[in-house]
PDB file of N, CA and C in Angstrom:
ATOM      1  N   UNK A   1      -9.617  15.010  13.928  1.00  0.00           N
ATOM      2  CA  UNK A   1     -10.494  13.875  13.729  1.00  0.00           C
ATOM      3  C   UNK A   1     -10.391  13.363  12.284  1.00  0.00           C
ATOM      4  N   UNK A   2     -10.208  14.324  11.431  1.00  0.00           N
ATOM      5  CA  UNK A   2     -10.238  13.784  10.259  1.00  0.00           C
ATOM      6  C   UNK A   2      -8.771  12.763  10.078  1.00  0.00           C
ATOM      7  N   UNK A   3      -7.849  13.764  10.355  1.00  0.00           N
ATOM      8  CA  UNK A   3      -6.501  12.824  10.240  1.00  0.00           C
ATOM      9  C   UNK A   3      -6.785  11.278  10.784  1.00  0.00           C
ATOM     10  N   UNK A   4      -7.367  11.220  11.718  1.00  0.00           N
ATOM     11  CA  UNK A   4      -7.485   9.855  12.524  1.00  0.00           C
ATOM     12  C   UNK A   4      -8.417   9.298  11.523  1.00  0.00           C
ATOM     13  N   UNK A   5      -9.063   9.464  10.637  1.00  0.00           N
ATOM     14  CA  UNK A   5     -10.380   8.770   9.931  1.00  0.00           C
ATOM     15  C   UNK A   5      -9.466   8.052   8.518  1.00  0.00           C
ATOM     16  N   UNK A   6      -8.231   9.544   8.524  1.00  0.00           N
ATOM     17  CA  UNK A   6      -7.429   8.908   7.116  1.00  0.00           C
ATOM     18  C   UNK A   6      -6.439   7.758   7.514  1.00  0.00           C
ATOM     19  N   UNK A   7      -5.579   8.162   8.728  1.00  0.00           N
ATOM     20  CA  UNK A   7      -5.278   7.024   9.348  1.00  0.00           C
ATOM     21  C   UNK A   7      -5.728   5.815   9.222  1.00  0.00           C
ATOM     22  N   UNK A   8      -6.796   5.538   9.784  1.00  0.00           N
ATOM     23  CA  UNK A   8      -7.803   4.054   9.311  1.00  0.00           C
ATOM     24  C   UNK A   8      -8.094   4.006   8.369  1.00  0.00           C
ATOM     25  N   UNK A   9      -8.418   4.425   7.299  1.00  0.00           N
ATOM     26  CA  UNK A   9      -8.695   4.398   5.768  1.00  0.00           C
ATOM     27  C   UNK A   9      -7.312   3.565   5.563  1.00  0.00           C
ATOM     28  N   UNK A  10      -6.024   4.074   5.532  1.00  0.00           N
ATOM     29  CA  UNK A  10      -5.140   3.678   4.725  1.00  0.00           C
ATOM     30  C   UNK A  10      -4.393   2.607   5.641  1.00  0.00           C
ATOM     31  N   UNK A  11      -4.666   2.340   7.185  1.00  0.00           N
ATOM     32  CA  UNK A  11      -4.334   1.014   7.669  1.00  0.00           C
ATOM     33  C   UNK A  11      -4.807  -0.464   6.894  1.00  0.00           C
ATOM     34  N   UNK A  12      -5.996   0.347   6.424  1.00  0.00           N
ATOM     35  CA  UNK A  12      -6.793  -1.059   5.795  1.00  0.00           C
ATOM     36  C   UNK A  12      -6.271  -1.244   3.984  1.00  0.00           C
ATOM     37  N   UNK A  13      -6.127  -0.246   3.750  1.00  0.00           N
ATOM     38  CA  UNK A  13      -5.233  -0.376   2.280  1.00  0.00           C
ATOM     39  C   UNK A  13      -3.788  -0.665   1.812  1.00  0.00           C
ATOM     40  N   UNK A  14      -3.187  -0.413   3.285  1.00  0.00           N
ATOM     41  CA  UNK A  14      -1.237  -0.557   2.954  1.00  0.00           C
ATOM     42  C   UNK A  14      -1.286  -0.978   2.048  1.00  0.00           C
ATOM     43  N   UNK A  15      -1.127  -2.431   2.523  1.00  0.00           N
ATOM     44  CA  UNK A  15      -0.929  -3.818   1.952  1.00  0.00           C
ATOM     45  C   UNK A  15      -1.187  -3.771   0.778  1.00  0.00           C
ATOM     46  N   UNK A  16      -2.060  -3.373   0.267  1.00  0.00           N
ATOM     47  CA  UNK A  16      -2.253  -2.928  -1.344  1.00  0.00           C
ATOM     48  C   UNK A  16      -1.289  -1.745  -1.774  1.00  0.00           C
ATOM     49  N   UNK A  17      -1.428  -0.748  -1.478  1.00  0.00           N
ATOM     50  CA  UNK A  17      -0.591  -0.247  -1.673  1.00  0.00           C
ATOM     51  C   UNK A  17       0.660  -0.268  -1.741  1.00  0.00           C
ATOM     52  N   UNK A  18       1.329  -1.060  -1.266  1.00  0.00           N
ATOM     53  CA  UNK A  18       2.603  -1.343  -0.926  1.00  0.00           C
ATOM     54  C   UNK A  18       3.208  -2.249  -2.361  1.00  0.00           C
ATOM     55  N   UNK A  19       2.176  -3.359  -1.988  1.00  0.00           N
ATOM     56  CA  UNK A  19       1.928  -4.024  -3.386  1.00  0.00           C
ATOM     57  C   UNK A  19       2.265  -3.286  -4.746  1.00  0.00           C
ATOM     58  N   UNK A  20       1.205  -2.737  -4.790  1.00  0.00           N
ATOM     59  CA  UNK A  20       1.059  -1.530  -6.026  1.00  0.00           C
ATOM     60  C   UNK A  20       2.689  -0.866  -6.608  1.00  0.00           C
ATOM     61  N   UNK A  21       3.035  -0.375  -5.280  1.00  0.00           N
ATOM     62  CA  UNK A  21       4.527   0.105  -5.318  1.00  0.00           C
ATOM     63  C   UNK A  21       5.509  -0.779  -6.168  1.00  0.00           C
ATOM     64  N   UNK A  22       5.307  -1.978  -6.157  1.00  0.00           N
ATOM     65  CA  UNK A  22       6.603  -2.984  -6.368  1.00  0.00           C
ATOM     66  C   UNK A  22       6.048  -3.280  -8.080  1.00  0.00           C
ATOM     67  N   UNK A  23       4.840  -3.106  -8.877  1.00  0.00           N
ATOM     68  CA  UNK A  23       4.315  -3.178  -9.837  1.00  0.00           C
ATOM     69  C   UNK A  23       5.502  -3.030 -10.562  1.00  0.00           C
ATOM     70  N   UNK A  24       6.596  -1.959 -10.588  1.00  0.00           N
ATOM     71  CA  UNK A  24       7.261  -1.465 -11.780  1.00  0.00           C
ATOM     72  C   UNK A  24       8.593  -2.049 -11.567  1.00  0.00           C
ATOM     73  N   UNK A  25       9.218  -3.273 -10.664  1.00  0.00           N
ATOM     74  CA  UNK A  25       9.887  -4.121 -10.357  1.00  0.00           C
ATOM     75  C   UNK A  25      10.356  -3.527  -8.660  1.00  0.00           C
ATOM     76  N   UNK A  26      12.151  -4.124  -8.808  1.00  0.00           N
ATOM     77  CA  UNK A  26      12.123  -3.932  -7.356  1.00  0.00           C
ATOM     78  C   UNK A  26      12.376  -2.576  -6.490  1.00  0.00           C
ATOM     79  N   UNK A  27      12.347  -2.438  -5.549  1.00  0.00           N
ATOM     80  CA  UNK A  27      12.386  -1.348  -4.631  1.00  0.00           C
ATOM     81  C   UNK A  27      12.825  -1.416  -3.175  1.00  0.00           C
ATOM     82  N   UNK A  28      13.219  -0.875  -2.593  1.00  0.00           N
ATOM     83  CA  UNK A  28      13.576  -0.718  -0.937  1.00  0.00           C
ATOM     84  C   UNK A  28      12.527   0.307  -0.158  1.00  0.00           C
ATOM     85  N   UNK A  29      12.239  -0.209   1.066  1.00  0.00           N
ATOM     86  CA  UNK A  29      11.576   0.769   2.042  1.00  0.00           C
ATOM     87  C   UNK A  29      11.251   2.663   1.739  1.00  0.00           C
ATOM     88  N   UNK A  30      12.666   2.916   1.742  1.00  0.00           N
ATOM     89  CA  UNK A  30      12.704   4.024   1.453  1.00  0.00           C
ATOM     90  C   UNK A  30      11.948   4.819   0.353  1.00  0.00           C
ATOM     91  N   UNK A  31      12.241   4.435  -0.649  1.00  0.00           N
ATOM     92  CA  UNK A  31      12.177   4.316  -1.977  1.00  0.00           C
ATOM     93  C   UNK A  31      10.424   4.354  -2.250  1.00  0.00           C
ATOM     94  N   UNK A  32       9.979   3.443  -1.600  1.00  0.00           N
ATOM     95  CA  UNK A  32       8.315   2.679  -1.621  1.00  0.00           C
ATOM     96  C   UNK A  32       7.825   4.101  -0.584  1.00  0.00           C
ATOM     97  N   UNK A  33       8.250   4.316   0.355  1.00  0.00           N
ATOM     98  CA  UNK A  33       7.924   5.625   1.730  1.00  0.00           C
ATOM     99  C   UNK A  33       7.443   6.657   0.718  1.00  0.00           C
ATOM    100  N   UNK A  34       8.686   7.357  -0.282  1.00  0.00           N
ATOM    101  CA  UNK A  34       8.621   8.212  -0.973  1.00  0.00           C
ATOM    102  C   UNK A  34       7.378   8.024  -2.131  1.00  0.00           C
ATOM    103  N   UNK A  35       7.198   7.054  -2.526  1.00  0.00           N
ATOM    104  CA  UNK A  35       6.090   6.897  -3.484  1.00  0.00           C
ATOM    105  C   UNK A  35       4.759   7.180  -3.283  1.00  0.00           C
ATOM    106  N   UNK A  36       4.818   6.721  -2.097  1.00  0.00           N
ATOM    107  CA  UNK A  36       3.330   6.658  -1.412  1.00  0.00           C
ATOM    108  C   UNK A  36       2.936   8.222  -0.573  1.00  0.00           C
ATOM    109  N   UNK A  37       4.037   9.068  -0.269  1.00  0.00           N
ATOM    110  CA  UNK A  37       4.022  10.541   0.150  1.00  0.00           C
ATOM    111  C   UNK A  37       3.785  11.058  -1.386  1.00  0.00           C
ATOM    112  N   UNK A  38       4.367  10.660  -2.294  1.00  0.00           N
ATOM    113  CA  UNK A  38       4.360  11.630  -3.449  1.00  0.00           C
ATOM    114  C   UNK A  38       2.746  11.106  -3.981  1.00  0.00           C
ATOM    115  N   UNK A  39       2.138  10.571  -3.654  1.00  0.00           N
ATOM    116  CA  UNK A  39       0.792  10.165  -4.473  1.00  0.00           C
ATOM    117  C   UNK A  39      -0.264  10.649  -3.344  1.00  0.00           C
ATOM    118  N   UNK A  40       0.241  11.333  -2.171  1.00  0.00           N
ATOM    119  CA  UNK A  40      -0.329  12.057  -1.774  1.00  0.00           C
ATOM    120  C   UNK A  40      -1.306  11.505  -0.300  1.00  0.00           C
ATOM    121  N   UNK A  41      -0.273  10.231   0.372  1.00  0.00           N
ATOM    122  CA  UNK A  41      -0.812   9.815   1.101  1.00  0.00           C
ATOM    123  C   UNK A  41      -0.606  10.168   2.617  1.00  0.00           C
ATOM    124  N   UNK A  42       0.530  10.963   2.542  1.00  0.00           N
ATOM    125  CA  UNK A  42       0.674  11.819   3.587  1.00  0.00           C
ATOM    126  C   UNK A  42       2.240  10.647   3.569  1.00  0.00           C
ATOM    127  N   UNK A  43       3.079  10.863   4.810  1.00  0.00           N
ATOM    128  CA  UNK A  43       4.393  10.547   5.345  1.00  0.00           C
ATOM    129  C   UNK A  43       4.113   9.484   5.958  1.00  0.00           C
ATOM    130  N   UNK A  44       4.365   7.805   5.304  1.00  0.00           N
ATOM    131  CA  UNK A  44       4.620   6.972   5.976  1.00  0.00           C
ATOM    132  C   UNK A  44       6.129   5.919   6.776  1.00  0.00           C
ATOM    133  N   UNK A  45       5.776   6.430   7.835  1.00  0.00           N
ATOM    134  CA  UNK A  45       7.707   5.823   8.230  1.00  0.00           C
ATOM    135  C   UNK A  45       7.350   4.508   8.570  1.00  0.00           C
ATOM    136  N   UNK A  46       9.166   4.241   8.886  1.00  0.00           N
ATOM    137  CA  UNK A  46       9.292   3.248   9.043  1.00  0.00           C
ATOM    138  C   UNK A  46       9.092   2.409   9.751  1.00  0.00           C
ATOM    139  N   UNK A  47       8.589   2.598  10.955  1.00  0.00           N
ATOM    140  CA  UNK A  47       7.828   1.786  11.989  1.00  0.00           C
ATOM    141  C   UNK A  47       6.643   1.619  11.357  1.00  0.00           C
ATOM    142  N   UNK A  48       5.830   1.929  10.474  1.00  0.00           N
ATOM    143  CA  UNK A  48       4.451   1.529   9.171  1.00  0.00           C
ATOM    144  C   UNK A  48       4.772   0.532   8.535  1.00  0.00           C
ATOM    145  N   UNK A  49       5.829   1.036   7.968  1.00  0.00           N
ATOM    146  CA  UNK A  49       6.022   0.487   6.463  1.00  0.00           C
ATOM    147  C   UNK A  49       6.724  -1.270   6.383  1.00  0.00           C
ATOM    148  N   UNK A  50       7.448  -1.052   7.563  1.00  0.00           N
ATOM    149  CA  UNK A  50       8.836  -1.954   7.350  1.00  0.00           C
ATOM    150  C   UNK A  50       7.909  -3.328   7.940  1.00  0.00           C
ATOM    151  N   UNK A  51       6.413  -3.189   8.974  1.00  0.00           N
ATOM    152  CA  UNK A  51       6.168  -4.246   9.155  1.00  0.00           C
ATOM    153  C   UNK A  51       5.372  -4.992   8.434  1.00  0.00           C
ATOM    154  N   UNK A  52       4.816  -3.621   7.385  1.00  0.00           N
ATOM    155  CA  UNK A  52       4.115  -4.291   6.553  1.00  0.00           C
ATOM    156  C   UNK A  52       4.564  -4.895   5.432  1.00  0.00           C
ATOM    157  N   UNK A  53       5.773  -4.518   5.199  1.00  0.00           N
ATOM    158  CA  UNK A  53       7.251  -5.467   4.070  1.00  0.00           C
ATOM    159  C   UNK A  53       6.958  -6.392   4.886  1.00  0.00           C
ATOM    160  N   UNK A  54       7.350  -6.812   5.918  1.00  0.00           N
ATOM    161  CA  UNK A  54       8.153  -8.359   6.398  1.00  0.00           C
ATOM    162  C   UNK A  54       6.573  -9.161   6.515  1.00  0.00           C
ATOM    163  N   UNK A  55       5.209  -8.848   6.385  1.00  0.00           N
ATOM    164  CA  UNK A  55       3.766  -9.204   6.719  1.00  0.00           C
ATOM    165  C   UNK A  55       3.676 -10.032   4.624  1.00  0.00           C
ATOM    166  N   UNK A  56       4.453  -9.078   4.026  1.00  0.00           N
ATOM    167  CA  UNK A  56       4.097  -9.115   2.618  1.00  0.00           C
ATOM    168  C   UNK A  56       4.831 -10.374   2.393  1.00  0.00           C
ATOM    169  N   UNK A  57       6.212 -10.132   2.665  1.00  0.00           N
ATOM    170  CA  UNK A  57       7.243 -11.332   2.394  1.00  0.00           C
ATOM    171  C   UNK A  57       6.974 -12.671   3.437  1.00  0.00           C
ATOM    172  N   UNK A  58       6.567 -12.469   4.549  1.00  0.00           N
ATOM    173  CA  UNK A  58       6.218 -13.908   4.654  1.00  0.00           C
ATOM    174  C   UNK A  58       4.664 -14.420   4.423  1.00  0.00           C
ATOM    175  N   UNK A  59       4.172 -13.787   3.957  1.00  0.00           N
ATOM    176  CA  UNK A  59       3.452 -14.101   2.941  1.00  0.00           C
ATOM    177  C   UNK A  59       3.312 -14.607   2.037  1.00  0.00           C
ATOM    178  N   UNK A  60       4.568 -14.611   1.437  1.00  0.00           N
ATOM    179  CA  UNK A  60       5.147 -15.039   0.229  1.00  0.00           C
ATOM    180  C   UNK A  60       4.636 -13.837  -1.102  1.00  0.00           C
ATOM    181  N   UNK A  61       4.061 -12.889  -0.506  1.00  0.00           N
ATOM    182  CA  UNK A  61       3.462 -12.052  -1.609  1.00  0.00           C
ATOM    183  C   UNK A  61       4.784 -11.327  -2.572  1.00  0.00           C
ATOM    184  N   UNK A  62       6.075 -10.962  -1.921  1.00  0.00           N
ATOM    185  CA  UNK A  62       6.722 -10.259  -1.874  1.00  0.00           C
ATOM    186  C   UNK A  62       8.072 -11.427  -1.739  1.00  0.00           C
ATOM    187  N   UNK A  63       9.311 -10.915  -1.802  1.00  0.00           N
ATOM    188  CA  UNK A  63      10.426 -11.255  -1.841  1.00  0.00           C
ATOM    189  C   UNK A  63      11.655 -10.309  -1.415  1.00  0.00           C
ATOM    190  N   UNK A  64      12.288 -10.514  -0.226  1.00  0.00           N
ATOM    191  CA  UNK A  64      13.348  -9.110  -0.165  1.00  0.00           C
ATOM    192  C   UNK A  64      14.626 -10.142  -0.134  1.00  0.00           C
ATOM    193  N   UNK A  65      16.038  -9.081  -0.268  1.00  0.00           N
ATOM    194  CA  UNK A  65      17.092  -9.281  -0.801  1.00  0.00           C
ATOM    195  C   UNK A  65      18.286  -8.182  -0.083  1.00  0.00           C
ATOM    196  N   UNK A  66      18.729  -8.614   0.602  1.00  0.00           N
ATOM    197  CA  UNK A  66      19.452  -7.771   1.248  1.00  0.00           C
ATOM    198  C   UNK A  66      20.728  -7.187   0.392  1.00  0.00           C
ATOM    199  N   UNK A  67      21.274  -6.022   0.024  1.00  0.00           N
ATOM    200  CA  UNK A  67      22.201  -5.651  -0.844  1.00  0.00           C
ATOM    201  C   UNK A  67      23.238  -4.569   0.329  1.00  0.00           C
ATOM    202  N   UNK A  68      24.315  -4.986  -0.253  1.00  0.00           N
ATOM    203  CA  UNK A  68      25.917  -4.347   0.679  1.00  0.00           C
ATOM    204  C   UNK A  68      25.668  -2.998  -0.584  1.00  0.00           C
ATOM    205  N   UNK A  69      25.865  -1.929   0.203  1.00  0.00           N
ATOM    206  CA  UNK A  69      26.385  -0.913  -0.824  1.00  0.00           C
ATOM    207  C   UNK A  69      27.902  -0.448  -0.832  1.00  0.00           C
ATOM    208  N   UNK A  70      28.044   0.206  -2.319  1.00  0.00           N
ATOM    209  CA  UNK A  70      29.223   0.862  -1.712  1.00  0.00           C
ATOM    210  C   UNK A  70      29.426   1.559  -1.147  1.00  0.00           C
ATOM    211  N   UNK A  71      29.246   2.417  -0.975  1.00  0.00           N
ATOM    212  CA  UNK A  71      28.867   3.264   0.003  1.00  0.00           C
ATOM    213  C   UNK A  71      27.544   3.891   0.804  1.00  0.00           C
ATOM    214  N   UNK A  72      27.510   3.401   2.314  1.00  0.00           N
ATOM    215  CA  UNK A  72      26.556   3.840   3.267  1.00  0.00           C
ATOM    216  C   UNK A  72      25.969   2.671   3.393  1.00  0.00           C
ATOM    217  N   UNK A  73      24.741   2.276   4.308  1.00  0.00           N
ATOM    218  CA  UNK A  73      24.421   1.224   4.705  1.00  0.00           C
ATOM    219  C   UNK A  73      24.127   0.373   3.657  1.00  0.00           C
ATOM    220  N   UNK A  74      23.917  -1.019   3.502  1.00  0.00           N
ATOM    221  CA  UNK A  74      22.934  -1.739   2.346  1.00  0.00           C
ATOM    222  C   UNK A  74      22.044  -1.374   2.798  1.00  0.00           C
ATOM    223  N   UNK A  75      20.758  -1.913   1.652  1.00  0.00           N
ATOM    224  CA  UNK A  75      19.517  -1.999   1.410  1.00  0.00           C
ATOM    225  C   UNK A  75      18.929  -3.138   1.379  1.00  0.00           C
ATOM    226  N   UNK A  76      17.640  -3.759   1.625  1.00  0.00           N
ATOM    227  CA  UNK A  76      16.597  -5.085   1.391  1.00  0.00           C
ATOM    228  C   UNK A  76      16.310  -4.158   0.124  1.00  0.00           C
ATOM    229  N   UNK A  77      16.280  -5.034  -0.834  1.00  0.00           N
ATOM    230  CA  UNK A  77      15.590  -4.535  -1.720  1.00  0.00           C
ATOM    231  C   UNK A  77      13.789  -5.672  -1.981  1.00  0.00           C
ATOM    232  N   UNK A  78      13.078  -4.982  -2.475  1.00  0.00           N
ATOM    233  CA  UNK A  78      11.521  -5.903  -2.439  1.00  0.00           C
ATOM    234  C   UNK A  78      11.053  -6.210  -3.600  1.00  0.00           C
ATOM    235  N   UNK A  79      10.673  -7.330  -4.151  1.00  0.00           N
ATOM    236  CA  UNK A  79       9.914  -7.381  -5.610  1.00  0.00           C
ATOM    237  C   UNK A  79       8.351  -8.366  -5.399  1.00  0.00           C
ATOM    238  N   UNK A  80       7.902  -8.633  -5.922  1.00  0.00           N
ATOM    239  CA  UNK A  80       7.042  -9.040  -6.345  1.00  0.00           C
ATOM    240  C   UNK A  80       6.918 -10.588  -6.327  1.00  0.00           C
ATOM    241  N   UNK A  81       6.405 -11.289  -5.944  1.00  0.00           N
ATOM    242  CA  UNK A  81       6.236 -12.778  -6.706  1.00  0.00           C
ATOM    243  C   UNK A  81       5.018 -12.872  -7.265  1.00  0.00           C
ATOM    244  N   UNK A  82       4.752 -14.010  -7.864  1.00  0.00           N
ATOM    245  CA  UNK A  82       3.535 -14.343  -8.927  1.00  0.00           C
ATOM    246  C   UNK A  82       2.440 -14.527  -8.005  1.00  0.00           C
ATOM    247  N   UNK A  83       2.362 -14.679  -6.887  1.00  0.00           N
ATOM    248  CA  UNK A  83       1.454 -15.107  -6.123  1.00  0.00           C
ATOM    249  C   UNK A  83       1.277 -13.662  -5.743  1.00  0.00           C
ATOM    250  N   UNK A  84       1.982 -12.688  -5.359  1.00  0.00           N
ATOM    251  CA  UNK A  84       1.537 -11.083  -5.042  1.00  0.00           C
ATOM    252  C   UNK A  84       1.004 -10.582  -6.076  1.00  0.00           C
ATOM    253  N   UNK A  85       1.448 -10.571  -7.188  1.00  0.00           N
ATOM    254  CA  UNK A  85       0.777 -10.166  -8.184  1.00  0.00           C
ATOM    255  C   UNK A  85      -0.780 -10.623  -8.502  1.00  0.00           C
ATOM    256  N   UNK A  86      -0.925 -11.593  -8.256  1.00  0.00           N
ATOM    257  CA  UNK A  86      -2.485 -12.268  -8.353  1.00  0.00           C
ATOM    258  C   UNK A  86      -3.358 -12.164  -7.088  1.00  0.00           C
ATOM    259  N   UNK A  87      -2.479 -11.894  -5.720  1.00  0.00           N
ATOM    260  CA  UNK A  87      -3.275 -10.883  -4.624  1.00  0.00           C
ATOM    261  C   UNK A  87      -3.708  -9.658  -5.411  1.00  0.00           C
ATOM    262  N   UNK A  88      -2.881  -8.788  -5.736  1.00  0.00           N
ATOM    263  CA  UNK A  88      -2.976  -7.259  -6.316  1.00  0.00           C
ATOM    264  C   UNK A  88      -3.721  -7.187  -7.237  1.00  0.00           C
ATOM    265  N   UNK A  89      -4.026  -7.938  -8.421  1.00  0.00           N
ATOM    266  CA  UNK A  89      -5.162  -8.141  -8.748  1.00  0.00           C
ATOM    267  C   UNK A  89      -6.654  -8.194  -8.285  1.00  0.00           C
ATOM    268  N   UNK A  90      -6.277  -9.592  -7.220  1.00  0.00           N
ATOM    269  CA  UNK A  90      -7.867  -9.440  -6.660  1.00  0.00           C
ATOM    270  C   UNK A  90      -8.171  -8.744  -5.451  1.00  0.00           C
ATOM    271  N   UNK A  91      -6.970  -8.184  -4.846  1.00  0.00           N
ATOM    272  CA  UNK A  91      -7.595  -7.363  -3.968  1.00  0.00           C
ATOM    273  C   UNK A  91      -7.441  -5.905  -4.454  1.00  0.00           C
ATOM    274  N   UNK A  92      -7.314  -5.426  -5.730  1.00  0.00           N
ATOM    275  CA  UNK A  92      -7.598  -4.189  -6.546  1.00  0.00           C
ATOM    276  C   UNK A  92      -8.931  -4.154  -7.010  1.00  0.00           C
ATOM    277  N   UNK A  93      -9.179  -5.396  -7.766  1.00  0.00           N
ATOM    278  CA  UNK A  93     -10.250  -5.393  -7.862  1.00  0.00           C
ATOM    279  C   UNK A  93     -11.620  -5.066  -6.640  1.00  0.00           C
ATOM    280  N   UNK A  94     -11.526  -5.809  -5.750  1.00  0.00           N
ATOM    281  CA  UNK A  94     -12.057  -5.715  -4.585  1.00  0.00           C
ATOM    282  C   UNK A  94     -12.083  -4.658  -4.011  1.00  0.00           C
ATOM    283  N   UNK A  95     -10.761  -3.895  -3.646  1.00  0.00           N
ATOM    284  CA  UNK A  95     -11.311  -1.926  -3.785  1.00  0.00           C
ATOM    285  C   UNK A  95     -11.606  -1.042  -4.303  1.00  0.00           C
ATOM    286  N   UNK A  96     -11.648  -1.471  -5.849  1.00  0.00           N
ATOM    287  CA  UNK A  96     -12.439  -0.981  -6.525  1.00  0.00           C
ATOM    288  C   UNK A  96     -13.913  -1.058  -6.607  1.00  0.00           C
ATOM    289  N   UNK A  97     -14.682  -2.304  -6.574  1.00  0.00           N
ATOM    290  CA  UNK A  97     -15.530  -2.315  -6.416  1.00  0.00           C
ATOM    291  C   UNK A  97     -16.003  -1.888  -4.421  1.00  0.00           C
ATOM    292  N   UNK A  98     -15.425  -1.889  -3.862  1.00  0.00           N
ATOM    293  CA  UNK A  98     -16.126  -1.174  -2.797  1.00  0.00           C
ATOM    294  C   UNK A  98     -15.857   0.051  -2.398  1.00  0.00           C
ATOM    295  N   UNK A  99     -14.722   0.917  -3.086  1.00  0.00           N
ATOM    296  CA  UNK A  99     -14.648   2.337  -3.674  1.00  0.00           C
ATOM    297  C   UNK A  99     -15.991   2.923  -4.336  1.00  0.00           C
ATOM    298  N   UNK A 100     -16.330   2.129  -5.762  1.00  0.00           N
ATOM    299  CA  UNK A 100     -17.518   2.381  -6.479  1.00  0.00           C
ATOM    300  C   UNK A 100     -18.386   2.465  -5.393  1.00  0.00           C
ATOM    301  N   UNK A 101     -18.740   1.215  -4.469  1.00  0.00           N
ATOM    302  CA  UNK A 101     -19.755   1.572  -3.219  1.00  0.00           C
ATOM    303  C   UNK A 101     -19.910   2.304  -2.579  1.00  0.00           C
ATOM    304  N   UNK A 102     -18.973   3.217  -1.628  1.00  0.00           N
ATOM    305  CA  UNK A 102     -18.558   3.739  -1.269  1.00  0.00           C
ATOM    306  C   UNK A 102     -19.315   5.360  -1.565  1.00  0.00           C
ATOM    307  N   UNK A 103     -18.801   5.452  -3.039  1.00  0.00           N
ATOM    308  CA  UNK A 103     -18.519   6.892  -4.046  1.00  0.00           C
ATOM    309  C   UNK A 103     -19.968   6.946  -4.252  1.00  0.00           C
ATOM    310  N   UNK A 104     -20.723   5.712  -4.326  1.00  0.00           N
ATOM    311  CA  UNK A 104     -22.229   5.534  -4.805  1.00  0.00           C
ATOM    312  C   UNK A 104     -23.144   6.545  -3.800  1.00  0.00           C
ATOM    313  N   UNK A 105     -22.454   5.668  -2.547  1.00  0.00           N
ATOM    314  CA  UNK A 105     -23.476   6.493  -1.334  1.00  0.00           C
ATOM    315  C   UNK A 105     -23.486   7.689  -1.279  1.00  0.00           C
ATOM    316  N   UNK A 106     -22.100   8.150  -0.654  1.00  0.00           N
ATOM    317  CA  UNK A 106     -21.578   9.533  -0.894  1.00  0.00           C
ATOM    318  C   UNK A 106     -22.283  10.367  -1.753  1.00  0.00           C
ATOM    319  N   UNK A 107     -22.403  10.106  -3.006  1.00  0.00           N
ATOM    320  CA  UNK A 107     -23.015  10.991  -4.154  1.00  0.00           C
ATOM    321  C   UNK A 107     -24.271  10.732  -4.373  1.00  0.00           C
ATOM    322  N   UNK A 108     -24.785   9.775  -3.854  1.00  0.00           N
ATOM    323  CA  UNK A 108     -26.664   9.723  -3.980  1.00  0.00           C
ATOM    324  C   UNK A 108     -27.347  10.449  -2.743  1.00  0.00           C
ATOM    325  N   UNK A 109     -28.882  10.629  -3.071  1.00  0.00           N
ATOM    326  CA  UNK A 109     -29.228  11.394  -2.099  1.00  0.00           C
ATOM    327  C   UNK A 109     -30.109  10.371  -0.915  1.00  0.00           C
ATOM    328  N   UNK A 110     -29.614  10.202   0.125  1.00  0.00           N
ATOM    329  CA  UNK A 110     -30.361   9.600   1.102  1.00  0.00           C
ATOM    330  C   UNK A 110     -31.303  10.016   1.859  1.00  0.00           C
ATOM    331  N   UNK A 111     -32.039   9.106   2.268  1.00  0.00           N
ATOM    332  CA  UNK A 111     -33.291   9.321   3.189  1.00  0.00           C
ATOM    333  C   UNK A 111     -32.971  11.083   3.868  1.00  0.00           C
ATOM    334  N   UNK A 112     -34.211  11.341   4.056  1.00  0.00           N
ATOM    335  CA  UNK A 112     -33.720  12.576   5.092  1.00  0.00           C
ATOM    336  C   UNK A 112     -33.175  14.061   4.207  1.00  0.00           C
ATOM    337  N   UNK A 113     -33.205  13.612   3.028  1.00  0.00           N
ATOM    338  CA  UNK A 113     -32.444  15.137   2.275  1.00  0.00           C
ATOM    339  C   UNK A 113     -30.809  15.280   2.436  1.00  0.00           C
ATOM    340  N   UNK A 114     -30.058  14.180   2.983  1.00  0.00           N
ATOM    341  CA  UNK A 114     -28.385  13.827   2.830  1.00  0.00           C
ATOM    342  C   UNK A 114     -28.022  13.449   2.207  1.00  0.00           C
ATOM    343  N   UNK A 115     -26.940  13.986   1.658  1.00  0.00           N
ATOM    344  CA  UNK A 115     -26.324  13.365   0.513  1.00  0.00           C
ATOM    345  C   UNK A 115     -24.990  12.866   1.517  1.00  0.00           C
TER     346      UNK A 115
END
């Protein structure tokens, strides 16, 4: 049950997150997967991830770029546009302040003797 609760927690955050990812310029799927496991969000694949790239980019939030490698498949690579960046802003802001809300309840003591 809990897994399913984190599940929905972070359906509603990707998109930020994903965002967040591309902050330090560009990146590919893969690359962004690994970031978001290493910060401890558990294993997101590619049936997650990849629709929420193509949700970002026609959006215009985002920008991908398809690259030939030399060796092994190419890559889309993903960056940022000015208009994602000023989403990520205000919708950082915006989970932050309903994080703070959130953290408020949680840690105050409610009716009834619950915290």
């Amino acid at each position: 049950m809990a897994a399913d609760r984190r599940s929905s927690w972070l359906k509603g955050v990707l998109d930020l997150l994903v965002l967040s990812c591309l902050t330090g310029g560009e990146s590919y799927g893969y690359e962004i997967s690994k970031a978001l496991t290493a910060a401890g969000l558990g294993e997101i694949k590619g049936g997650t991830l990849y629709p929420v790239l193509n949700r970002l980019e026609e959006a215009g939030l985002a920008v991908g770029e398809f690259r030939a490698a030399e060796r092994g498949p190419g890559r889309r690579y993903y960056r940022l546009t000015d208009e994602g960046r000023r989403a990520l802003a205000e919708q950082g802001a915006s989970w932050r302040e309903f994080h703070a809300a959130v953290t408020t309840m949680l840690t105050s003591t409610l009716p009834g003797g619950t915290a």
